[in-house]
C-alpha atoms as a PDB file:
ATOM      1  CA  UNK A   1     -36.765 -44.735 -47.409  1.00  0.00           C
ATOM      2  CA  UNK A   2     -37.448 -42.737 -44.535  1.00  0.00           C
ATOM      3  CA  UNK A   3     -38.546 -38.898 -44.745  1.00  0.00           C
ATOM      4  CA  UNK A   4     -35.541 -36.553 -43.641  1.00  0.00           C
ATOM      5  CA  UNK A   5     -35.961 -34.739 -40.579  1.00  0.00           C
ATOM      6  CA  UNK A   6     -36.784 -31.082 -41.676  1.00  0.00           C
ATOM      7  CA  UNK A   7     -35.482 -29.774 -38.214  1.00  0.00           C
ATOM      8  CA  UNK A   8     -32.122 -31.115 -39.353  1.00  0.00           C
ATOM      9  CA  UNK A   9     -31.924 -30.705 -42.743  1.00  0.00           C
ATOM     10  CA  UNK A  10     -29.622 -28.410 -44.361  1.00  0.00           C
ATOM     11  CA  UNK A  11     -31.152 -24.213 -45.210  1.00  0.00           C
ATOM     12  CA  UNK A  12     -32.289 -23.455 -48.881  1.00  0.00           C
ATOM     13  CA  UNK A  13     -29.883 -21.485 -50.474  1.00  0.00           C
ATOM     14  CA  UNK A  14     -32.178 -17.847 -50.614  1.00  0.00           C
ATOM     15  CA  UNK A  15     -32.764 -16.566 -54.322  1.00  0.00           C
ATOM     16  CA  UNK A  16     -31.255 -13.536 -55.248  1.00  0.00           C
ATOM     17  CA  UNK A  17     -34.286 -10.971 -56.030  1.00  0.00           C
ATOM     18  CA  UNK A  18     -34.604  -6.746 -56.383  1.00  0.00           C
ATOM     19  CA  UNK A  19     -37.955  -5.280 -55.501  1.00  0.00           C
ATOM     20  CA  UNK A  20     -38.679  -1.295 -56.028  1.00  0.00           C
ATOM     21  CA  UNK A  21     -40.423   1.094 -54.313  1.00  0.00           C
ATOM     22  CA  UNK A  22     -41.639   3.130 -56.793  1.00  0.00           C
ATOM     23  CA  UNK A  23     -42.819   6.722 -55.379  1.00  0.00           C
ATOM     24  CA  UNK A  24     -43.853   9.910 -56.326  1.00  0.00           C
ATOM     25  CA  UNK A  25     -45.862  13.206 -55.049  1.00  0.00           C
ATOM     26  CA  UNK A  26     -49.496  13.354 -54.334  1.00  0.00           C
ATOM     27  CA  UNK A  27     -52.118  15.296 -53.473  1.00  0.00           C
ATOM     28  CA  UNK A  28     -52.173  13.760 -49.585  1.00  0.00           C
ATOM     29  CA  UNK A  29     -48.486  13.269 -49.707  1.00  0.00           C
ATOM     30  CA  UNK A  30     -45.661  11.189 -50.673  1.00  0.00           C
ATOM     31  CA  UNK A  31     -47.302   8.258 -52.682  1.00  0.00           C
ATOM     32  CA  UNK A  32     -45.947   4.700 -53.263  1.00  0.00           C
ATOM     33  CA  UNK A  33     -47.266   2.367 -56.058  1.00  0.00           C
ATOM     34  CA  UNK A  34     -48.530  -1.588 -54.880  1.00  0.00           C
ATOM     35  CA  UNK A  35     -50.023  -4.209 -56.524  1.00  0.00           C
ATOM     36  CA  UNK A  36     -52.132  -7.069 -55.639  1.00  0.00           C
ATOM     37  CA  UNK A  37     -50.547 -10.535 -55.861  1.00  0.00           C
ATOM     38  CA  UNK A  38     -53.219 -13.135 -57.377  1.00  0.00           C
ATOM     39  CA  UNK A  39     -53.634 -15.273 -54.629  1.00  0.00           C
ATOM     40  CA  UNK A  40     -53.129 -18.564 -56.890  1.00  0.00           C
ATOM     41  CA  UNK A  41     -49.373 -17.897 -57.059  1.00  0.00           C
ATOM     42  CA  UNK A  42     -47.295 -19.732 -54.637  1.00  0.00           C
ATOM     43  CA  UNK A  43     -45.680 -16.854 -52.186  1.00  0.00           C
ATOM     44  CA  UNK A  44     -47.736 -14.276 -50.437  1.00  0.00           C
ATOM     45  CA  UNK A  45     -50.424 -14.761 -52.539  1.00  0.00           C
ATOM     46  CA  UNK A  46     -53.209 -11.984 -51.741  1.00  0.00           C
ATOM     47  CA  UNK A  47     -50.528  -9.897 -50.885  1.00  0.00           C
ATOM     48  CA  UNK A  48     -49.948  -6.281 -51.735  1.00  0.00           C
ATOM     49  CA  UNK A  49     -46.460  -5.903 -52.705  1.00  0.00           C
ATOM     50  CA  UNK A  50     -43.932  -4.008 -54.483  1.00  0.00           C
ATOM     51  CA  UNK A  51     -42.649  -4.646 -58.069  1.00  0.00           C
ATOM     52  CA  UNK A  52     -40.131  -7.208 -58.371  1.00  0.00           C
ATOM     53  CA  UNK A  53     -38.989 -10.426 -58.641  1.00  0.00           C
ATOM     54  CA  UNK A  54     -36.418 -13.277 -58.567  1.00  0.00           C
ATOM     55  CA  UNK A  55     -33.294 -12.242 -60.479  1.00  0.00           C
ATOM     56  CA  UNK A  56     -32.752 -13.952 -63.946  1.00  0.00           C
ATOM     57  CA  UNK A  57     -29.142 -15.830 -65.192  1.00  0.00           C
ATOM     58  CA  UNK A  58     -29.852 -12.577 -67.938  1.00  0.00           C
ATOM     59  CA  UNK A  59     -29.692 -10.317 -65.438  1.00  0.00           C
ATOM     60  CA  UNK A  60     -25.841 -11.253 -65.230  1.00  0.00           C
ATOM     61  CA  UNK A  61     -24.796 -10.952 -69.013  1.00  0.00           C
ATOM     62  CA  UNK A  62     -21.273  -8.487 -70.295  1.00  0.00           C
ATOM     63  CA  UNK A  63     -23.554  -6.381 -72.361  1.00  0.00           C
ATOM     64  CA  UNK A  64     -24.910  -4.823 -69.211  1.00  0.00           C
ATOM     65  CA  UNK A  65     -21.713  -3.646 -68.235  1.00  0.00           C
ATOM     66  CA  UNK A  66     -22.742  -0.880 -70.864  1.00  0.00           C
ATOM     67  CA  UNK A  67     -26.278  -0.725 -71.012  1.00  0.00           C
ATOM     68  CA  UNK A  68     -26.615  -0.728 -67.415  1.00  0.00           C
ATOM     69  CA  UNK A  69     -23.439   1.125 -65.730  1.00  0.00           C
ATOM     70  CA  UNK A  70     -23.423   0.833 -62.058  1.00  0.00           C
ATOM     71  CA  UNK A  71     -20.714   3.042 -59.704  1.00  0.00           C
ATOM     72  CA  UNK A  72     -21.820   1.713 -56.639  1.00  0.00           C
ATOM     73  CA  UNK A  73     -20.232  -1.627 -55.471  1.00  0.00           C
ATOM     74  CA  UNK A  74     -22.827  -3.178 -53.337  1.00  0.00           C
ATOM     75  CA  UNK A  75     -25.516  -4.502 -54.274  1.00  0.00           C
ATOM     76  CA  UNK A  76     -23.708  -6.119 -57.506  1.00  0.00           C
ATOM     77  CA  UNK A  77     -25.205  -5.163 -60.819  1.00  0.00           C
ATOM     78  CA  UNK A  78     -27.677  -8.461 -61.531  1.00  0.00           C
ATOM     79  CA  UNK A  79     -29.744  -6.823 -58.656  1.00  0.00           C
ATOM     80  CA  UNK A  80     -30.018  -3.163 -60.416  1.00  0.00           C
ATOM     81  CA  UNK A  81     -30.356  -4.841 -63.785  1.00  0.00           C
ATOM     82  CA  UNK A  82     -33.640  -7.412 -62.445  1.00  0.00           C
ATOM     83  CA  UNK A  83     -34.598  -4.474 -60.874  1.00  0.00           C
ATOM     84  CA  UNK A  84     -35.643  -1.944 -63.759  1.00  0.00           C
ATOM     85  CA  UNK A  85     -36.144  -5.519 -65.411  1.00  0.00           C
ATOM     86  CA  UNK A  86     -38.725  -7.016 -62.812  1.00  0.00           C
ATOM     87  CA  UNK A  87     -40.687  -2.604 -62.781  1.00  0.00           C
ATOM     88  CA  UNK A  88     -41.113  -3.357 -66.399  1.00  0.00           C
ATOM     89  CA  UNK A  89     -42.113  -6.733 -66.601  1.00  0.00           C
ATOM     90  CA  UNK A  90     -45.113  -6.049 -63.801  1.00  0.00           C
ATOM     91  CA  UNK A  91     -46.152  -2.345 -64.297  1.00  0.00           C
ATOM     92  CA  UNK A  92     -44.651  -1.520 -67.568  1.00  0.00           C
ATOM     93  CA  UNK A  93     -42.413   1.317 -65.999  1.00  0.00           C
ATOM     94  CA  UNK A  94     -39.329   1.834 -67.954  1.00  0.00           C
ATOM     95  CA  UNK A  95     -36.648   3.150 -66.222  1.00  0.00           C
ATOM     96  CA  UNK A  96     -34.215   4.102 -69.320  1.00  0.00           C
ATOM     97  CA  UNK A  97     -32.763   6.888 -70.387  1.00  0.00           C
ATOM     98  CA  UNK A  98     -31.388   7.677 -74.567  1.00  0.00           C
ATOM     99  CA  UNK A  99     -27.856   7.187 -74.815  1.00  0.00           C
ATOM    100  CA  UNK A 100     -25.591  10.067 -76.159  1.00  0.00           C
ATOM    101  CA  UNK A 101     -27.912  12.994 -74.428  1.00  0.00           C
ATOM    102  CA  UNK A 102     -28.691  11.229 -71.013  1.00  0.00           C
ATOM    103  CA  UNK A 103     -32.499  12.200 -71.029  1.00  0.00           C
ATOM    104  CA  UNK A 104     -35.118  10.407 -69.790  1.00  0.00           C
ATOM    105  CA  UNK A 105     -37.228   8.452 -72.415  1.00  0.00           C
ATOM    106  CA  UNK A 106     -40.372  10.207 -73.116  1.00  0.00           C
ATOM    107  CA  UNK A 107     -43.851   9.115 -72.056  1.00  0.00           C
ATOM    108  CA  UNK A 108     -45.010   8.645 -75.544  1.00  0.00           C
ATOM    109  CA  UNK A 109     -41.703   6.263 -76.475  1.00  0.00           C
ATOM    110  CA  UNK A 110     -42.218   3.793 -72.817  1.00  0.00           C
ATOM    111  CA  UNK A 111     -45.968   3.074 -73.807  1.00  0.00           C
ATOM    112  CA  UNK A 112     -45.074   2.008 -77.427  1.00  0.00           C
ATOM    113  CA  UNK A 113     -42.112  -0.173 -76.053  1.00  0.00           C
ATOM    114  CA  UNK A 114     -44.363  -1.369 -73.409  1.00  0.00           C
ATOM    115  CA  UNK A 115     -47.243  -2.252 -75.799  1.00  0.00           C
ATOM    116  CA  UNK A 116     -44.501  -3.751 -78.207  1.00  0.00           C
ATOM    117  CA  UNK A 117     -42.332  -5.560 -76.060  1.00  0.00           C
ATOM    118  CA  UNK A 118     -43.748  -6.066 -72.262  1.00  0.00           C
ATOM    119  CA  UNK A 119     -44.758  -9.908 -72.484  1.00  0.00           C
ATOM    120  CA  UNK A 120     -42.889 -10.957 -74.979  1.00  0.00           C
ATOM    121  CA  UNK A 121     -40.024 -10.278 -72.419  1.00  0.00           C
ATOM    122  CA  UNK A 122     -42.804 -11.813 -69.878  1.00  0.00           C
ATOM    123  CA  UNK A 123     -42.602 -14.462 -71.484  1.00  0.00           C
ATOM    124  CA  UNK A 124     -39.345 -14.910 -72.012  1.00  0.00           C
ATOM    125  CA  UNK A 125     -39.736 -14.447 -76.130  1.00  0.00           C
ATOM    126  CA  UNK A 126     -37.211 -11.500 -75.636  1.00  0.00           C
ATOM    127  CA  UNK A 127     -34.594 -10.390 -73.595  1.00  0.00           C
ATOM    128  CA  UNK A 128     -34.936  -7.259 -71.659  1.00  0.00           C
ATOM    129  CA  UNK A 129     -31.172  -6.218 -72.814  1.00  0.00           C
ATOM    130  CA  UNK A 130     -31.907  -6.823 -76.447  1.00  0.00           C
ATOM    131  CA  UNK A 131     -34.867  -4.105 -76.146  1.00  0.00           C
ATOM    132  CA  UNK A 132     -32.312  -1.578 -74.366  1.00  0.00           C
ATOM    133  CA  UNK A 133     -29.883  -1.872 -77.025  1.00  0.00           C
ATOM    134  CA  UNK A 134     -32.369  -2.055 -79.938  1.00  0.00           C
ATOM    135  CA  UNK A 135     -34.010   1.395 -78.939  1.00  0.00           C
ATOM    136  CA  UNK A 136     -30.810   2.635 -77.874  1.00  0.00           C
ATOM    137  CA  UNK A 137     -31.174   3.148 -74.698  1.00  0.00           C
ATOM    138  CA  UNK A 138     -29.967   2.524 -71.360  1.00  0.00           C
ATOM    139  CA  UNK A 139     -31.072   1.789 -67.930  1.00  0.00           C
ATOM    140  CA  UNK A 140     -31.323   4.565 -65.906  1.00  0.00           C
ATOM    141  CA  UNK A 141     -29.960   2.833 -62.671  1.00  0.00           C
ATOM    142  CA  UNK A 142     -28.876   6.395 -61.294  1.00  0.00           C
ATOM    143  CA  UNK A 143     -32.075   6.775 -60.910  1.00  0.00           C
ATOM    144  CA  UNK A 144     -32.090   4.033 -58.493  1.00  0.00           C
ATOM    145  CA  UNK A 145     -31.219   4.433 -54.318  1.00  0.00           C
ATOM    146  CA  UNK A 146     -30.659   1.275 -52.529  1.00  0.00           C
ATOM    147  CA  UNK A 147     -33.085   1.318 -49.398  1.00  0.00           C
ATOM    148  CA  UNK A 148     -33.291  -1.632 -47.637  1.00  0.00           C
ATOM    149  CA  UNK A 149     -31.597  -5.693 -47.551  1.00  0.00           C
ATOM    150  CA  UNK A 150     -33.882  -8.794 -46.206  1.00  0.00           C
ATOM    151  CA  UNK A 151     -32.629 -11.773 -45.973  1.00  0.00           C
ATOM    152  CA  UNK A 152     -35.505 -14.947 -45.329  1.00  0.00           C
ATOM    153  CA  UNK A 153     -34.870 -16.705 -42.239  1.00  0.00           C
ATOM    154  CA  UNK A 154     -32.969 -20.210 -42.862  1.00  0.00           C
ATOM    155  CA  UNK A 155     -35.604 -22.121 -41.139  1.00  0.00           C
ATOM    156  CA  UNK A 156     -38.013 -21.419 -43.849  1.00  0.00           C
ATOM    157  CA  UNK A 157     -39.261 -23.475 -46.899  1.00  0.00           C
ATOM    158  CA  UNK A 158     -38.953 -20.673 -49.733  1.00  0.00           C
ATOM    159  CA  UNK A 159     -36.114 -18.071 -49.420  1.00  0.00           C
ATOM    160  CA  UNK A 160     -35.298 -14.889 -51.164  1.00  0.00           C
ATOM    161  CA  UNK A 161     -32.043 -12.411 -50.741  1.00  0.00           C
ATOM    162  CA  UNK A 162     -33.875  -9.114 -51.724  1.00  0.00           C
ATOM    163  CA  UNK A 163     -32.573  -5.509 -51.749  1.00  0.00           C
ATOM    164  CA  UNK A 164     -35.130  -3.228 -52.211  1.00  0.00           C
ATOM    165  CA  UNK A 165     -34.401   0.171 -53.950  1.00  0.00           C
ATOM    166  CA  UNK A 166     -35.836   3.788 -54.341  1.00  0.00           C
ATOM    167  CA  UNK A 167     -36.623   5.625 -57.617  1.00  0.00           C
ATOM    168  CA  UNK A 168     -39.161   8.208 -58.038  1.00  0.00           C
ATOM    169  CA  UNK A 169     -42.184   7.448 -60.841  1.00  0.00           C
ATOM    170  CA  UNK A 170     -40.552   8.505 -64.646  1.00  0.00           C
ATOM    171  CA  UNK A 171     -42.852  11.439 -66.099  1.00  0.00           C
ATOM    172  CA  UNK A 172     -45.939  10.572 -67.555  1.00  0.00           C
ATOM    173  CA  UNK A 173     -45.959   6.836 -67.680  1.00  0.00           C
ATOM    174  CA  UNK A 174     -48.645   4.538 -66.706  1.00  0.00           C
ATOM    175  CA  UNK A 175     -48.261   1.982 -64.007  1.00  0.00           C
ATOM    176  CA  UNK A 176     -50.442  -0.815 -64.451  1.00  0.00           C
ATOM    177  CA  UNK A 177     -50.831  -4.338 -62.923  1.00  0.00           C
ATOM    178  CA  UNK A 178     -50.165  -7.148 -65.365  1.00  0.00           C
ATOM    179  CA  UNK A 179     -52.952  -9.088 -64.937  1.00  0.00           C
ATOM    180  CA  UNK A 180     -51.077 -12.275 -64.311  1.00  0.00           C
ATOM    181  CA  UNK A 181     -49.195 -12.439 -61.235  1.00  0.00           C
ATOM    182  CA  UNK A 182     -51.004  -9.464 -60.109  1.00  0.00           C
ATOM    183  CA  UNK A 183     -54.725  -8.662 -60.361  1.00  0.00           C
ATOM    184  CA  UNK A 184     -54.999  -5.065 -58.858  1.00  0.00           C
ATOM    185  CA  UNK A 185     -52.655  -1.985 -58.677  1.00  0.00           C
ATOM    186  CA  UNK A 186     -53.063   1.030 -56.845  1.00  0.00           C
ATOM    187  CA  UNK A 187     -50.868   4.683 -55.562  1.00  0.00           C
ATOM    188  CA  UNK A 188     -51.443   4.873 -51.482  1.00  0.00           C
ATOM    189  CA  UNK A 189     -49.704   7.001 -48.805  1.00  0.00           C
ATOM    190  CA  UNK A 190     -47.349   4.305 -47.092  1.00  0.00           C
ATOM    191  CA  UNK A 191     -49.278   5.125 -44.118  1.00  0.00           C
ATOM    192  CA  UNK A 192     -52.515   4.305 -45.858  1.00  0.00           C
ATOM    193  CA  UNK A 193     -51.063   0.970 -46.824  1.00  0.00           C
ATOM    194  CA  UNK A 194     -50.386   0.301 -43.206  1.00  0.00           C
ATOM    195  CA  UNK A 195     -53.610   1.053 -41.861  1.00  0.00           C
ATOM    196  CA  UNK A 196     -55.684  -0.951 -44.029  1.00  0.00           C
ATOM    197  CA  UNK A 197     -53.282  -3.943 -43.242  1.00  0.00           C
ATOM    198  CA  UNK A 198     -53.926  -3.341 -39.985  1.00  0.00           C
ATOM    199  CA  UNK A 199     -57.677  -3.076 -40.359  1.00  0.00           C
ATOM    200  CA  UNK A 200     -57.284  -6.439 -42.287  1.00  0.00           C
ATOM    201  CA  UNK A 201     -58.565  -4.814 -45.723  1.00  0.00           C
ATOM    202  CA  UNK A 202     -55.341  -5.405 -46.944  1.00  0.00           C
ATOM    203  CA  UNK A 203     -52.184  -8.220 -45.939  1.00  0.00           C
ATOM    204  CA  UNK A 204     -48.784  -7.095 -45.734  1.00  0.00           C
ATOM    205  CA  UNK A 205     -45.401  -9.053 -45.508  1.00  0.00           C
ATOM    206  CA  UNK A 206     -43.347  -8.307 -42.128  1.00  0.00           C
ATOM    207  CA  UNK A 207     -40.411  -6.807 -44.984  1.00  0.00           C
ATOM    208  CA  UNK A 208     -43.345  -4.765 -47.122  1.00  0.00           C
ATOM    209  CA  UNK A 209     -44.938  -3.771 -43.678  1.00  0.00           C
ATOM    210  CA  UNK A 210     -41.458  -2.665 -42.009  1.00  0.00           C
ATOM    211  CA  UNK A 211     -40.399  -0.644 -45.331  1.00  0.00           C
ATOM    212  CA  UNK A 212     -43.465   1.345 -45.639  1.00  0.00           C
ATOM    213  CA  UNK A 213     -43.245   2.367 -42.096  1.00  0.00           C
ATOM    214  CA  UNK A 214     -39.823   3.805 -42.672  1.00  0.00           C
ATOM    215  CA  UNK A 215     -40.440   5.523 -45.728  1.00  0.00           C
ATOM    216  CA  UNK A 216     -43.382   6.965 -44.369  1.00  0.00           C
ATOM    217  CA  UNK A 217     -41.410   9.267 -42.413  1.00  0.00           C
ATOM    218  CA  UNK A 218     -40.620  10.720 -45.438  1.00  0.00           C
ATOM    219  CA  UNK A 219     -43.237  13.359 -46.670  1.00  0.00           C
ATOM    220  CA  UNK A 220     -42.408  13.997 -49.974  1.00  0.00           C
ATOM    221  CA  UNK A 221     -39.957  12.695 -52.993  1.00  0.00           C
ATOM    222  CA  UNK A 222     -37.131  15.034 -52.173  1.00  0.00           C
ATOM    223  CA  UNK A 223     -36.898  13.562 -48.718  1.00  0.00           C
ATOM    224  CA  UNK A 224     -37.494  10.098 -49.196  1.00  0.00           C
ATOM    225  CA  UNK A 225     -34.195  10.274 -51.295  1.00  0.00           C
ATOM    226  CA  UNK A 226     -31.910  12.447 -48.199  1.00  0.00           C
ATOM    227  CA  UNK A 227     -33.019  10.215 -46.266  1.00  0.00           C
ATOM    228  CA  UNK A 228     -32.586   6.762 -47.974  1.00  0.00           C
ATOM    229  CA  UNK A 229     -28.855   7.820 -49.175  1.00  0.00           C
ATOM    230  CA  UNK A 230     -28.196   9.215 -45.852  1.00  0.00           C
ATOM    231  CA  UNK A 231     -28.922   5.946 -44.267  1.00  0.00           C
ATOM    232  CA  UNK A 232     -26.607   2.736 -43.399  1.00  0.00           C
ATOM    233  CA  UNK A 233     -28.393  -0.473 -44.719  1.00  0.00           C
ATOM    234  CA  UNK A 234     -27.956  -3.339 -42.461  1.00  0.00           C
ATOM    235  CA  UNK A 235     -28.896  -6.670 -44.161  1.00  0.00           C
ATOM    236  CA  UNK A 236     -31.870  -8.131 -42.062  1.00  0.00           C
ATOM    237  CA  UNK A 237     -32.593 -11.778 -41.348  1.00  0.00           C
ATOM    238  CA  UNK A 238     -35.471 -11.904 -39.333  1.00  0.00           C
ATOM    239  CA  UNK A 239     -35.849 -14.479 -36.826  1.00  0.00           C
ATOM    240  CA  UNK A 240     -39.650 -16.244 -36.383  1.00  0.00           C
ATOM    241  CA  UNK A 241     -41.006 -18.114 -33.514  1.00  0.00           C
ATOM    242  CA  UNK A 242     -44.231 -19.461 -32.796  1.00  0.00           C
ATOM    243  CA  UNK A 243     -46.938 -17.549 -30.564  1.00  0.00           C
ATOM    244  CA  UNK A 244     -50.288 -17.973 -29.553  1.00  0.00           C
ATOM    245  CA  UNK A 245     -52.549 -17.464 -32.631  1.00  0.00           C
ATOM    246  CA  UNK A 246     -49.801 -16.399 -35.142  1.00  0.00           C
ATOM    247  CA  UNK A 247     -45.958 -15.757 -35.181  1.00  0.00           C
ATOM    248  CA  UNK A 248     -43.726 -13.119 -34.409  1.00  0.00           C
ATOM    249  CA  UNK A 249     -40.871 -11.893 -36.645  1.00  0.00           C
ATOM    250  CA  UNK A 250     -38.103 -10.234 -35.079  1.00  0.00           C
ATOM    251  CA  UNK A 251     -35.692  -7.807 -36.441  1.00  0.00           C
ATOM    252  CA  UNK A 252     -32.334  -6.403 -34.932  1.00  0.00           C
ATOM    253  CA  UNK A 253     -32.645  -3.411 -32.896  1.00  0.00           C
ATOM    254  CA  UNK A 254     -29.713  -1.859 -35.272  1.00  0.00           C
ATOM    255  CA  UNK A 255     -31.931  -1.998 -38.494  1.00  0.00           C
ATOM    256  CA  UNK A 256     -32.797   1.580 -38.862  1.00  0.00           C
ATOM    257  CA  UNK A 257     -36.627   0.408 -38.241  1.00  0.00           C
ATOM    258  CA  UNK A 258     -38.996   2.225 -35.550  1.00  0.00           C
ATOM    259  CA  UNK A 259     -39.575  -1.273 -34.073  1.00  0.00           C
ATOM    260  CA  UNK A 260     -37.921  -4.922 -33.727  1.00  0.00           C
ATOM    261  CA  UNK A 261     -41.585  -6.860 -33.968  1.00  0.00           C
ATOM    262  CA  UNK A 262     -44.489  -7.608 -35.669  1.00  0.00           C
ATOM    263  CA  UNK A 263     -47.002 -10.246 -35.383  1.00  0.00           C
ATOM    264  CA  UNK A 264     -48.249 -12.308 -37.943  1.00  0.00           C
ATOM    265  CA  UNK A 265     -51.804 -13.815 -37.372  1.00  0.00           C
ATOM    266  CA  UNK A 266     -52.808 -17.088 -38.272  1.00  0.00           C
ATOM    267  CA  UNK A 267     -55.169 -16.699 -41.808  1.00  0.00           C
ATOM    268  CA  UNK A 268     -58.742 -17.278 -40.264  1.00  0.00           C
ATOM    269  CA  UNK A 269     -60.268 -20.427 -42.684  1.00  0.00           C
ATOM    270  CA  UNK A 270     -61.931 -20.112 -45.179  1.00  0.00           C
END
């Protein structure tokens, strides 16, 4: 049976996934916490990245409607819910707040459900919902700003519908890289992030690249927030096209990004 023609064959459906930019206040300026993608994982291995992940079929279940109320329409609540999910699951960050007083779970409470509970929901030997309700808590998706929609392009192999959201670091918890998926975690200025990519000490997605570069606009906390519920989001599908020694991904001009471009080199062998 003859091979069919990948030029003709119909897109991949993208896969619905939340990533967070988790930020907070530092000594040089506003910082933003990345991790290091192990580079024997199948997309953008090597990378530095934001937390977060493909959404789960969990993600979707009624008892969110309560442990995870959302007022805002768009993006749909399966996004907000993988997105505290996917912060805990890779940096054990937990985004929750006690129910009946609306504060913020203490630092002392997130690192004994994080050393209790963080891969076993990994690992799928929990759900993340059954830990909200169990500590009576829940998700403290106000906390959360919407900042930016990417769709991948239809012509390639592996797609993912992302929206990428805001929140500011919770008080006193430890973000750490899991060790799996990820093999190195770090807080840098966006800027610094940028710079090292482009100094090839570091490799950035065209999304991860683009999305520092806007927020770091932003100086502090305070006006990464004005600014990210200020702005419009525009849903971005990038379009890619081959160049001399790499690609080029192109953006709309109405994006709300400081440019349309950015080359991609071709990895160097080995």
């Amino acid at each position: 049976m003859p091979l069919p023609d990948r030029k003709h064959a119909e897109p991949r459906a993208p896969i619905p996934s939340s990533t967070v930019m988790v930020i907070r206040d530092g000594v040089d300026g506003l910082e933003i916490f990345m991790l290091v993608r192990n580079r024997q994982v199948d997309f953008a291995s090597g990378a530095l990245v934001f937390p977060g992940g493909k959404n789960d079929t969990q993600d979707g279940d009624a008892a969110w409607d309560v442990l995870a109320p959302v007022s805002a329409q768009h993006p749909p609540r399966p996004y907000w819910v993988s997105a505290l999910r996917e912060t805990f699951e890779e940096t054990g960050l937990l985004l929750a707040e006690r129910v009946g007083n609306n504060e913020e779970i203490t630092a002392a409470d997130a690192a004994r459900i994080t050393k209790d509970a963080q891969l076993a929901i990994a690992r799928g030997e929990r759900t993340f919902a059954d830990l909200i309700a169990t500590e009576g808590l829940r998700l403290a998706t106000n906390r959360l700003v919407p900042f930016a929609h990417w769709i991948t392009p239809p012509t390639m192999p592996k797609r993912f519908d992302t929206h990428f959201f805001l929140a500011a670091a919770p008080a006193g918890q430890l973000a750490i890289h899991d060790g799996g998926e990820t093999v190195e975690s770090m807080w840098i200025t966006p800027r610094q992030a940028v710079a090292d990519a482009a100094a090839g000490k570091r490799v950035l997605v065209p999304a991860t690249q683009l999305n520092l570069e806007k927020l770091a606009a932003a100086h502090d906390v305070a006006r990464a927030f004005e600014r990210a519920r200020q702005d419009t989001i525009v849903s971005v599908t990038p379009s890619v096209a081959k160049t001399d020694g790499g690609v080029t991904v192109t953006i709309p001009a109405g994006a709300g990004y400081a440019t349309t471009s950015v080359f991609v080199p071709r990895p160097s062998p080995a």
